[in-house]
C-alpha atoms as a PDB file:
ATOM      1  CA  UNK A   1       8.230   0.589   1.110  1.00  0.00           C
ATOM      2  CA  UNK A   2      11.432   0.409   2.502  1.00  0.00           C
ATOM      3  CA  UNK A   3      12.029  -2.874   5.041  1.00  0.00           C
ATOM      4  CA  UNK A   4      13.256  -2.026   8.242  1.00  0.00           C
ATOM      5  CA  UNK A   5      16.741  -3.653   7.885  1.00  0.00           C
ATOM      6  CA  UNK A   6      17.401  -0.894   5.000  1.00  0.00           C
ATOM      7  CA  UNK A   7      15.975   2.134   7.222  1.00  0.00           C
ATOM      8  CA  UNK A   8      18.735   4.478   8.354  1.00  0.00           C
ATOM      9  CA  UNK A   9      20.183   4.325  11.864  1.00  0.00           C
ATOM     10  CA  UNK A  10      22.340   5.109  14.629  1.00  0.00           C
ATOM     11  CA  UNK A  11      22.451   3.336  18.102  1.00  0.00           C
ATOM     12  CA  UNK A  12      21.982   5.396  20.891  1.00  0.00           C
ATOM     13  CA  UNK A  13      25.327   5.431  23.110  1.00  0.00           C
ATOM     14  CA  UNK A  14      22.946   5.608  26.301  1.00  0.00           C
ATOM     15  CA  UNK A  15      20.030   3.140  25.410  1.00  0.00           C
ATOM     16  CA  UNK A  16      21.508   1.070  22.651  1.00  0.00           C
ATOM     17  CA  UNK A  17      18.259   1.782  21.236  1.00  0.00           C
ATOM     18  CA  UNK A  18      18.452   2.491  17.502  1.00  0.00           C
ATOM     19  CA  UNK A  19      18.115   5.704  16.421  1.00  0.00           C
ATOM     20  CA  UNK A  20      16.999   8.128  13.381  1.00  0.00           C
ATOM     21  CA  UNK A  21      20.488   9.313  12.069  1.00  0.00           C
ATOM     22  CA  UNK A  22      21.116  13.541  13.385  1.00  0.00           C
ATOM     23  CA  UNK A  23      20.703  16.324  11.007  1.00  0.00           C
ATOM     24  CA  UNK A  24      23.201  18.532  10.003  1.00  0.00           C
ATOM     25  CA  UNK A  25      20.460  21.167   9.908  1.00  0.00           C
ATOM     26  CA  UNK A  26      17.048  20.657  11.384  1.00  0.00           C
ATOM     27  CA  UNK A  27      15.707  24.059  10.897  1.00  0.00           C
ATOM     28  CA  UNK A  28      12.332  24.518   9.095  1.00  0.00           C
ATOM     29  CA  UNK A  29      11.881  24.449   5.407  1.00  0.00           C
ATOM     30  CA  UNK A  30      10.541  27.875   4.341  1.00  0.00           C
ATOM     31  CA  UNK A  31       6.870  28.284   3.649  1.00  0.00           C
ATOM     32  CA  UNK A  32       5.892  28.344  -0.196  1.00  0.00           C
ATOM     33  CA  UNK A  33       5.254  31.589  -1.588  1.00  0.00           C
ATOM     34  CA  UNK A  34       2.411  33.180  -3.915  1.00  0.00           C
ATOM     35  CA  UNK A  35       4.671  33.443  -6.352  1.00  0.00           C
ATOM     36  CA  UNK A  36       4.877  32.347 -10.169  1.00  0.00           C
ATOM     37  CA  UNK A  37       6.193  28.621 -11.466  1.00  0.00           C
ATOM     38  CA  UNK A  38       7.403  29.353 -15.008  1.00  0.00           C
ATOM     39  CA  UNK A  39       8.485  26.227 -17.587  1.00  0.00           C
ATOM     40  CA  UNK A  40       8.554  25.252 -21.239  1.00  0.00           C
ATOM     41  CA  UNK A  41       5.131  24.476 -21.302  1.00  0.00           C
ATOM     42  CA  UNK A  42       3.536  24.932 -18.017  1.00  0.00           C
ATOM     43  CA  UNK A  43       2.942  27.888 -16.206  1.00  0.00           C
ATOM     44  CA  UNK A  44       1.851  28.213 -12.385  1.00  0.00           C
ATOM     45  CA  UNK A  45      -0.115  31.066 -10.921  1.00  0.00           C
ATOM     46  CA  UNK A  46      -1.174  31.654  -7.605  1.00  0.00           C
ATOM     47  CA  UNK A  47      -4.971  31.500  -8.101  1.00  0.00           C
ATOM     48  CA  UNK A  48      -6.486  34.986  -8.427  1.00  0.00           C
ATOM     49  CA  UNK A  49     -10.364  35.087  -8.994  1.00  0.00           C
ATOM     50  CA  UNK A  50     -10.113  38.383 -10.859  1.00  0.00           C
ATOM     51  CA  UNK A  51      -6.995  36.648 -13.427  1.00  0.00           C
ATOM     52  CA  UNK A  52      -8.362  33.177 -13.611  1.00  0.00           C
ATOM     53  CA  UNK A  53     -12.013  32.499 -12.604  1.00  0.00           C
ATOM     54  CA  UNK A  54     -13.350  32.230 -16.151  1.00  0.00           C
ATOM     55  CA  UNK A  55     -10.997  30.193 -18.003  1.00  0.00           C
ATOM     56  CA  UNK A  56     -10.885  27.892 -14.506  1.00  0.00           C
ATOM     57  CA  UNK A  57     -14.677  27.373 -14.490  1.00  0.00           C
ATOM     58  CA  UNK A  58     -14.316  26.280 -18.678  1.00  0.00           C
ATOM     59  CA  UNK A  59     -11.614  23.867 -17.918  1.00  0.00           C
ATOM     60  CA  UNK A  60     -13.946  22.908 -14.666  1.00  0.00           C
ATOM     61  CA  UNK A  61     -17.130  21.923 -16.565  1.00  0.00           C
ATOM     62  CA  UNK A  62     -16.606  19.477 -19.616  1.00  0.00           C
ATOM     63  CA  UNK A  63     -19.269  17.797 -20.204  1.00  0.00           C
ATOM     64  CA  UNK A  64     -17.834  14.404 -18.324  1.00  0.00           C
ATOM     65  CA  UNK A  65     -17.020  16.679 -15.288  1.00  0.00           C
ATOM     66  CA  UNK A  66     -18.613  14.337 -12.850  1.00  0.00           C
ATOM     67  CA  UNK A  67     -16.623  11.501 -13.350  1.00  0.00           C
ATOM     68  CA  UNK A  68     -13.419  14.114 -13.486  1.00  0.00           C
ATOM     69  CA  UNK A  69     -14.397  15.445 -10.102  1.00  0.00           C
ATOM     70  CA  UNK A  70     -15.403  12.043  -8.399  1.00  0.00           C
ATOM     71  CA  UNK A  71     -12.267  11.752  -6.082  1.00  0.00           C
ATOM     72  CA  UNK A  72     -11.909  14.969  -5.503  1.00  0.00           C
ATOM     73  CA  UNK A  73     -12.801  16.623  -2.061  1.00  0.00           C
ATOM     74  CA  UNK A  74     -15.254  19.567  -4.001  1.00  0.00           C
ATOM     75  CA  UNK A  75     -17.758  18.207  -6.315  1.00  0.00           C
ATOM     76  CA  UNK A  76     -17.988  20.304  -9.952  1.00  0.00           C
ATOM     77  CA  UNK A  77     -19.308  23.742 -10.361  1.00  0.00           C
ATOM     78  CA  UNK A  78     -22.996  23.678 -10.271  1.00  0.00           C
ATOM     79  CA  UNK A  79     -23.099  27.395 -11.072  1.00  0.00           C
ATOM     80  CA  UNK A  80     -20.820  30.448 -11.990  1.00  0.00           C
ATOM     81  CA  UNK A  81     -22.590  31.777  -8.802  1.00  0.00           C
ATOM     82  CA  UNK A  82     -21.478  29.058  -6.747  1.00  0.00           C
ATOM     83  CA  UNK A  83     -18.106  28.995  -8.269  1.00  0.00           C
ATOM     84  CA  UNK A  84     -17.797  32.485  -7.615  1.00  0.00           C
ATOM     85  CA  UNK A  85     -18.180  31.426  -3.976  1.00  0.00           C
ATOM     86  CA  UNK A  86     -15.382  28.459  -4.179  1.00  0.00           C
ATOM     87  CA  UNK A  87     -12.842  30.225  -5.915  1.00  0.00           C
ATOM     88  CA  UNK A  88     -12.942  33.393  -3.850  1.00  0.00           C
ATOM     89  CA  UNK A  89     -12.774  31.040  -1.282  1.00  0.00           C
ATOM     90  CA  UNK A  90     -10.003  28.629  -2.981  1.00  0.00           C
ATOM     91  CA  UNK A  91      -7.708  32.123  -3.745  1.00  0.00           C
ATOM     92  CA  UNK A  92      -7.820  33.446  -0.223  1.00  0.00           C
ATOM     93  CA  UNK A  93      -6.506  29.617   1.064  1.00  0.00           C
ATOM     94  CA  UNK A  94      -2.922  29.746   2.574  1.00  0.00           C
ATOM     95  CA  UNK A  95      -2.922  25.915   3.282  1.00  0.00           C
ATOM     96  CA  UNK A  96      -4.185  24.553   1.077  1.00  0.00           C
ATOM     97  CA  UNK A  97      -2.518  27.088  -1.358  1.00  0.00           C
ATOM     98  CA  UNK A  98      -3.792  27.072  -4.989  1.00  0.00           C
ATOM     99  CA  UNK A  99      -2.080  27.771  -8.172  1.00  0.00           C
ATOM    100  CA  UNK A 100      -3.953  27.940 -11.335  1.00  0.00           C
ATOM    101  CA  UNK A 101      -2.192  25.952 -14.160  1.00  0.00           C
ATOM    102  CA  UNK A 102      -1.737  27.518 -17.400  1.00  0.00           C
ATOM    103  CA  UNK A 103      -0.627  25.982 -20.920  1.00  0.00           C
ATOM    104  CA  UNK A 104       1.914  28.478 -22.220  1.00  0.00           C
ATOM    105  CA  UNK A 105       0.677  26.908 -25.435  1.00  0.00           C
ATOM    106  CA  UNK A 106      -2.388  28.628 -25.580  1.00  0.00           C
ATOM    107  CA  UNK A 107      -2.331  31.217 -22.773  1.00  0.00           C
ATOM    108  CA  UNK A 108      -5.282  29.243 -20.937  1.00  0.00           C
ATOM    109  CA  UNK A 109      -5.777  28.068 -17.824  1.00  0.00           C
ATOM    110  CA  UNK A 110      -7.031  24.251 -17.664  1.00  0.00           C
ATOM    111  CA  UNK A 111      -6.686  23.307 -14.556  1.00  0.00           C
ATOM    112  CA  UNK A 112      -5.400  23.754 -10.612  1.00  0.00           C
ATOM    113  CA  UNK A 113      -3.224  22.352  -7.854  1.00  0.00           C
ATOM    114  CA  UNK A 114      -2.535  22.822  -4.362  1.00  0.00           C
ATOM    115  CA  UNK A 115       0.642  22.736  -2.056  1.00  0.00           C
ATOM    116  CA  UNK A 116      -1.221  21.932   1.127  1.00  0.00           C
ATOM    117  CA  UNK A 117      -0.361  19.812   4.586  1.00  0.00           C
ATOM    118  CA  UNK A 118       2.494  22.505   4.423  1.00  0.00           C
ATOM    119  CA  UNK A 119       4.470  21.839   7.827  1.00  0.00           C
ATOM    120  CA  UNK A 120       7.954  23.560   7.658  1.00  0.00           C
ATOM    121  CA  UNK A 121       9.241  22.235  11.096  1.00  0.00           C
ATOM    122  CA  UNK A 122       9.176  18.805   9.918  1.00  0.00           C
ATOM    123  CA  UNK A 123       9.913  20.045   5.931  1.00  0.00           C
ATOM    124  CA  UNK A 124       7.198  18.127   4.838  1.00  0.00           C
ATOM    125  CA  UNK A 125       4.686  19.045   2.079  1.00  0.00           C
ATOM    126  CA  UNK A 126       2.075  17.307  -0.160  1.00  0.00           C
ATOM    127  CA  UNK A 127       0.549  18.013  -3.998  1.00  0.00           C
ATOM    128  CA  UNK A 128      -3.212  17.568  -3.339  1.00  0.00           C
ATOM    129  CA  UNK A 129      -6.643  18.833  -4.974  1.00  0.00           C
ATOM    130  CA  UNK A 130      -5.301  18.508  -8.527  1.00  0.00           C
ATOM    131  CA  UNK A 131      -7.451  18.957 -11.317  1.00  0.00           C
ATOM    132  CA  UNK A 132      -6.040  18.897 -14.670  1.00  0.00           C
ATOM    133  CA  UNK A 133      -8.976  19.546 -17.431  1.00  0.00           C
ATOM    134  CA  UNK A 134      -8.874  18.026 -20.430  1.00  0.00           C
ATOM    135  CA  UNK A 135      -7.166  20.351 -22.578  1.00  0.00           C
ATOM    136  CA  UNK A 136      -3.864  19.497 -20.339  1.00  0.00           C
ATOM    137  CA  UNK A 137      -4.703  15.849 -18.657  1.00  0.00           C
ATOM    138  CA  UNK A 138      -1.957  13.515 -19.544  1.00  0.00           C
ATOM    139  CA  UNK A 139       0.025  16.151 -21.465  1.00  0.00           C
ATOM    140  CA  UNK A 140       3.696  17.542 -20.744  1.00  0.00           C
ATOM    141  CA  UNK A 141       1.836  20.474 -19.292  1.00  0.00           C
ATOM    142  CA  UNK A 142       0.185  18.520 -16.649  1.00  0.00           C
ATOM    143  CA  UNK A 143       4.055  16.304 -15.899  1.00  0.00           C
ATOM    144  CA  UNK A 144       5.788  19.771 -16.183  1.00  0.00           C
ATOM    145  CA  UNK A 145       3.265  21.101 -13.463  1.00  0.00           C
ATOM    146  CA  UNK A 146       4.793  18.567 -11.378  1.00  0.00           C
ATOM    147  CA  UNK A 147       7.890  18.561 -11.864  1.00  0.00           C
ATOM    148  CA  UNK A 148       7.731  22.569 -11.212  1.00  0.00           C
ATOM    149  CA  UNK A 149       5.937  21.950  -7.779  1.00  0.00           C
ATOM    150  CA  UNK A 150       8.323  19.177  -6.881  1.00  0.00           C
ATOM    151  CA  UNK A 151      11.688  21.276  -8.081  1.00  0.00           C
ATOM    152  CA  UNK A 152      10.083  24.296  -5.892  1.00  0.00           C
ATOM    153  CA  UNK A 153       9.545  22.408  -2.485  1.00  0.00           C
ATOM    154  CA  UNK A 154      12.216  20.059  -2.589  1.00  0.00           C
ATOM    155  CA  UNK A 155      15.269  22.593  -4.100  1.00  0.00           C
ATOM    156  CA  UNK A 156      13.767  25.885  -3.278  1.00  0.00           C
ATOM    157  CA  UNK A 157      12.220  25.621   0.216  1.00  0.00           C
ATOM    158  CA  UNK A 158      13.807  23.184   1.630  1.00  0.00           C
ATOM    159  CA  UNK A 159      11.286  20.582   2.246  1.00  0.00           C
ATOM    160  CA  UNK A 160      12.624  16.325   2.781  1.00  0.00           C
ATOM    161  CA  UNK A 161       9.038  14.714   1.762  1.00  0.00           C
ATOM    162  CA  UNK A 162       6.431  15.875  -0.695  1.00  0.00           C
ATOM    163  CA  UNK A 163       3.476  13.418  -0.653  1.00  0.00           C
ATOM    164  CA  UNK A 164       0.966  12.737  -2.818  1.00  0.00           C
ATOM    165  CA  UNK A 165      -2.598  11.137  -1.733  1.00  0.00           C
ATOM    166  CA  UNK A 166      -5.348  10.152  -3.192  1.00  0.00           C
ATOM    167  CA  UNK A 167      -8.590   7.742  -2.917  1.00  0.00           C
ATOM    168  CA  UNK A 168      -7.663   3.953  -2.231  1.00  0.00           C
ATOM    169  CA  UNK A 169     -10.061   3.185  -5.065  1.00  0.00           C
ATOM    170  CA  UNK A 170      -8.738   6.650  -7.649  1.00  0.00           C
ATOM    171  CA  UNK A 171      -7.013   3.242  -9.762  1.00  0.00           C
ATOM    172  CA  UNK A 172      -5.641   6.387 -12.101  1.00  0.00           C
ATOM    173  CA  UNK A 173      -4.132   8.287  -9.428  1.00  0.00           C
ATOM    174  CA  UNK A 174      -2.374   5.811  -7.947  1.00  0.00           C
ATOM    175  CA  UNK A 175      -0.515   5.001 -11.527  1.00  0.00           C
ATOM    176  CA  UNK A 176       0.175   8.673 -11.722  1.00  0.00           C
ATOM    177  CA  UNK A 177       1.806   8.714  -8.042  1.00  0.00           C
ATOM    178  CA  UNK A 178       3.864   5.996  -9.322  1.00  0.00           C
ATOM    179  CA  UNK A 179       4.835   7.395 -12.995  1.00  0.00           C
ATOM    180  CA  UNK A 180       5.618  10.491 -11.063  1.00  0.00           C
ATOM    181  CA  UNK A 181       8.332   8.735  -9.397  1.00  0.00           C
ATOM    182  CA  UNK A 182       6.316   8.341  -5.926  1.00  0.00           C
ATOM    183  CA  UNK A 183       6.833   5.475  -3.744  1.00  0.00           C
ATOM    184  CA  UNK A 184       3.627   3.867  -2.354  1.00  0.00           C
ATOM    185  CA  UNK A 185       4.012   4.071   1.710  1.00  0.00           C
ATOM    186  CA  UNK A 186       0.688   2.414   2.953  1.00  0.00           C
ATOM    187  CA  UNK A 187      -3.090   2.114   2.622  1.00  0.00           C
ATOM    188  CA  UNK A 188      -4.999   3.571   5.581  1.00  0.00           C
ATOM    189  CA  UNK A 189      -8.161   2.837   6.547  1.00  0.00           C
ATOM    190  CA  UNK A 190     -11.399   4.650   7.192  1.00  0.00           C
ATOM    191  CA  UNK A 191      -8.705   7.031   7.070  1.00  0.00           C
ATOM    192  CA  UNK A 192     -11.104  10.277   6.062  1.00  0.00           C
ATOM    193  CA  UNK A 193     -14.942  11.075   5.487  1.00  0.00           C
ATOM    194  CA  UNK A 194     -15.436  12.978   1.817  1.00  0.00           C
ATOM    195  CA  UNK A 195     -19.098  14.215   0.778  1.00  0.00           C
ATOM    196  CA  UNK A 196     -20.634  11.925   3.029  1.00  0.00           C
ATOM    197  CA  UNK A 197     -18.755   8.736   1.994  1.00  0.00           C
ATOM    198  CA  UNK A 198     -15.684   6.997   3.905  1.00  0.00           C
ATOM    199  CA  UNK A 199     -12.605   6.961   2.046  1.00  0.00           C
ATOM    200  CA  UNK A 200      -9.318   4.515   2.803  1.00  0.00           C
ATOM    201  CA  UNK A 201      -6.232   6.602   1.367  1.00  0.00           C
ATOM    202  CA  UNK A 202      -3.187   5.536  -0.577  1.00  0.00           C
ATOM    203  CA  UNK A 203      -0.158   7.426   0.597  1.00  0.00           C
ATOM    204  CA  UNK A 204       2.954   8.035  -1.687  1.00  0.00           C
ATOM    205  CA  UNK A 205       5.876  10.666  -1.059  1.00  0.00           C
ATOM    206  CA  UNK A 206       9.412  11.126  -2.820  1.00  0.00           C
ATOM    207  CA  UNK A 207      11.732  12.411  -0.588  1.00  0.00           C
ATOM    208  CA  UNK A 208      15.158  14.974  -1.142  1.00  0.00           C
ATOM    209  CA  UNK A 209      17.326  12.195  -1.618  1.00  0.00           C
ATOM    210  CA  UNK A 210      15.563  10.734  -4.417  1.00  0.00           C
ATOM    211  CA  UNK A 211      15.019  14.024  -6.255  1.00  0.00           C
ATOM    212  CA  UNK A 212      18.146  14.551  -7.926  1.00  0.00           C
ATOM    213  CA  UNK A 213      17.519  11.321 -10.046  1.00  0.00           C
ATOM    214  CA  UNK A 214      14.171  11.487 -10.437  1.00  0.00           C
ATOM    215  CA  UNK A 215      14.882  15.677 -11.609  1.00  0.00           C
ATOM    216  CA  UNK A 216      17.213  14.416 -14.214  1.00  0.00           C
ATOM    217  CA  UNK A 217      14.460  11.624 -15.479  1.00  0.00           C
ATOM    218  CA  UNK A 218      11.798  14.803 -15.716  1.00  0.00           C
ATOM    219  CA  UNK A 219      14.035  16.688 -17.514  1.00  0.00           C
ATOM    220  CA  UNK A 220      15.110  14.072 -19.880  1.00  0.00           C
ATOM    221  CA  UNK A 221      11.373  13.540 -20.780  1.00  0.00           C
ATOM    222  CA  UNK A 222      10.353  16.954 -20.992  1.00  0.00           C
ATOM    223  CA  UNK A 223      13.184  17.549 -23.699  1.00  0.00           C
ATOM    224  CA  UNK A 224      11.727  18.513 -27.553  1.00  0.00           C
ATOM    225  CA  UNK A 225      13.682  15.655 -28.321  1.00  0.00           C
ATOM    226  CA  UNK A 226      11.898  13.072 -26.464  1.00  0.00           C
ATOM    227  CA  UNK A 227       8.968  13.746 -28.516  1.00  0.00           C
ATOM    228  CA  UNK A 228       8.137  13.142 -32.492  1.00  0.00           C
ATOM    229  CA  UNK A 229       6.710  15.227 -35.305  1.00  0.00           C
ATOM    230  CA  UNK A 230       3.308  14.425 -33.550  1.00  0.00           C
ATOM    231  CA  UNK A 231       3.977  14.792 -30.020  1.00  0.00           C
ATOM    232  CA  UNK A 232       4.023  11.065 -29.704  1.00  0.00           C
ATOM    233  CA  UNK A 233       6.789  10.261 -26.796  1.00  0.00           C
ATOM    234  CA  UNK A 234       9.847   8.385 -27.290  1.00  0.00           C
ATOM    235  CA  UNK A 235      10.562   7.212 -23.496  1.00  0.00           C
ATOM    236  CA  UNK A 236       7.962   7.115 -21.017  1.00  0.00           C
ATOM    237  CA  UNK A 237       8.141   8.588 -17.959  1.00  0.00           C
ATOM    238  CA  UNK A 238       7.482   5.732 -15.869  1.00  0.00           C
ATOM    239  CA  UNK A 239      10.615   4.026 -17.243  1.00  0.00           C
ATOM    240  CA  UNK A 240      12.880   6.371 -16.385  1.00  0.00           C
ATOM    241  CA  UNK A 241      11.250   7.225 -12.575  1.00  0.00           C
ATOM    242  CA  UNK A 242      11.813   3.720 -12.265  1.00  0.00           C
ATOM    243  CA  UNK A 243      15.171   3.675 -13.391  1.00  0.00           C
ATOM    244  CA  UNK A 244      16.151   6.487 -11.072  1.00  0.00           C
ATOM    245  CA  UNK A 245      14.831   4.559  -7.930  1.00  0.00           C
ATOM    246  CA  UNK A 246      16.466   1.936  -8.567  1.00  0.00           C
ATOM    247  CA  UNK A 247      19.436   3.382  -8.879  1.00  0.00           C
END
């Protein structure tokens, strides 16, 4: 987290008060759209029961779905009746908005994310209710799914923050946050109630500034080349976030 001496400024002529520095432009960020995410490996589609519901409820119920599923607000299918219910439910959602993630690979889809806290007047915007299956967990599908969500909000629409949550105790999460090139912000407390237990949150963001960088480190480990004969990477991702924050 940034210490206060390193948080930008102005001093108020009036109050001598320091000051958040003026925008050139204030005006909102635009909303995100229903519209398609297309890259080299990942594919995003706004989530349409009719398109996706039966390759969604595959990728939802592996047999270690539970433990998949345990940080995550909606516990697993329990039936294709009931996830009939959710995903009609899921696809009508403008906030949070869900896209169904596809593996170009294959054609599949394996998993689903959200853009949700979506608040244009402030331009900021959060990645929540991710599940990648585990056809794409920990794959260049899964990082490109990011990196096409962050590219959209943060080039796109407009947006300054794009935050990423998750459970204080999700130990996996919060190493993805940070290979994603998130910057921990804070723990909070008691800070929600989810399916009957209390739940302290870890908050991470990136913000506009830092994108450019962190872009170029995405794109440099997303390249063919980056990988071998066997898909084994070269340069993790983690290195190079890290490198581009610290400049």
């Amino acid at each position: 987290m940034m210490p206060d001496d390193q948080v930008p400024r102005e001093i108020d002529p009036e109050t001598k008060l320091p000051i958040g520095p003026r925008l050139d432009d204030p005006g909102p960020a635009r909303p995100p759209e229903r519209t398609a995410l297309e890259g080299r490996y990942a594919r995003l589609e706004p989530l349409d029961p009719a398109r996706h519901r039966d390759e969604l409820y595959a990728a939802s119920t592996p047999p270690d779905a539970p433990s998949r599923f345990r940080y995550l607000p909606d516990p697993p299918p329990e039936s294709p009746a009931a996830f009939d219910t959710w995903v009609a439910e899921a696809a009508a959602s403008a906030d949070p908005l869900y896209f169904a993630v596809i593996d170009r690979a294959t054609g599949r889809v394996e998993g689903r994310q959200t853009l949700m806290r979506i608040t244009p007047a402030h331009r900021s915007i959060e990645i929540g209710n991710i599940y990648w299956g585990p056809g794409i967990a920990g794959t260049r599908v899964a990082t490109e799914a990011m990196y096409l969500f962050a590219a959209y909000v943060l080039e796109s629409l407009g947006y300054r923050r794009y935050e990423w949550k998750c459970d204080a105790l999700n130990a996996p999460s919060r190493r993805a946050a940070e290979r994603f090139g998130f910057t921990w912000e804070g723990h909070f407390r008691r800070a929600v109630i989810v399916r009957g237990r209390t739940r302290d949150t870890a908050w991470f963001a990136m913000i506009d500034e830092e994108w450019p960088a962190l872009k170029a480190a995405y794109e440099r480990w997303l390249a063919p080349g980056n990988f071998d004969a066997k898909g084994r990477q070269k340069t993790r991702l983690s290195e190079l976030t890290a490198a581009a924050l610290a400049g």
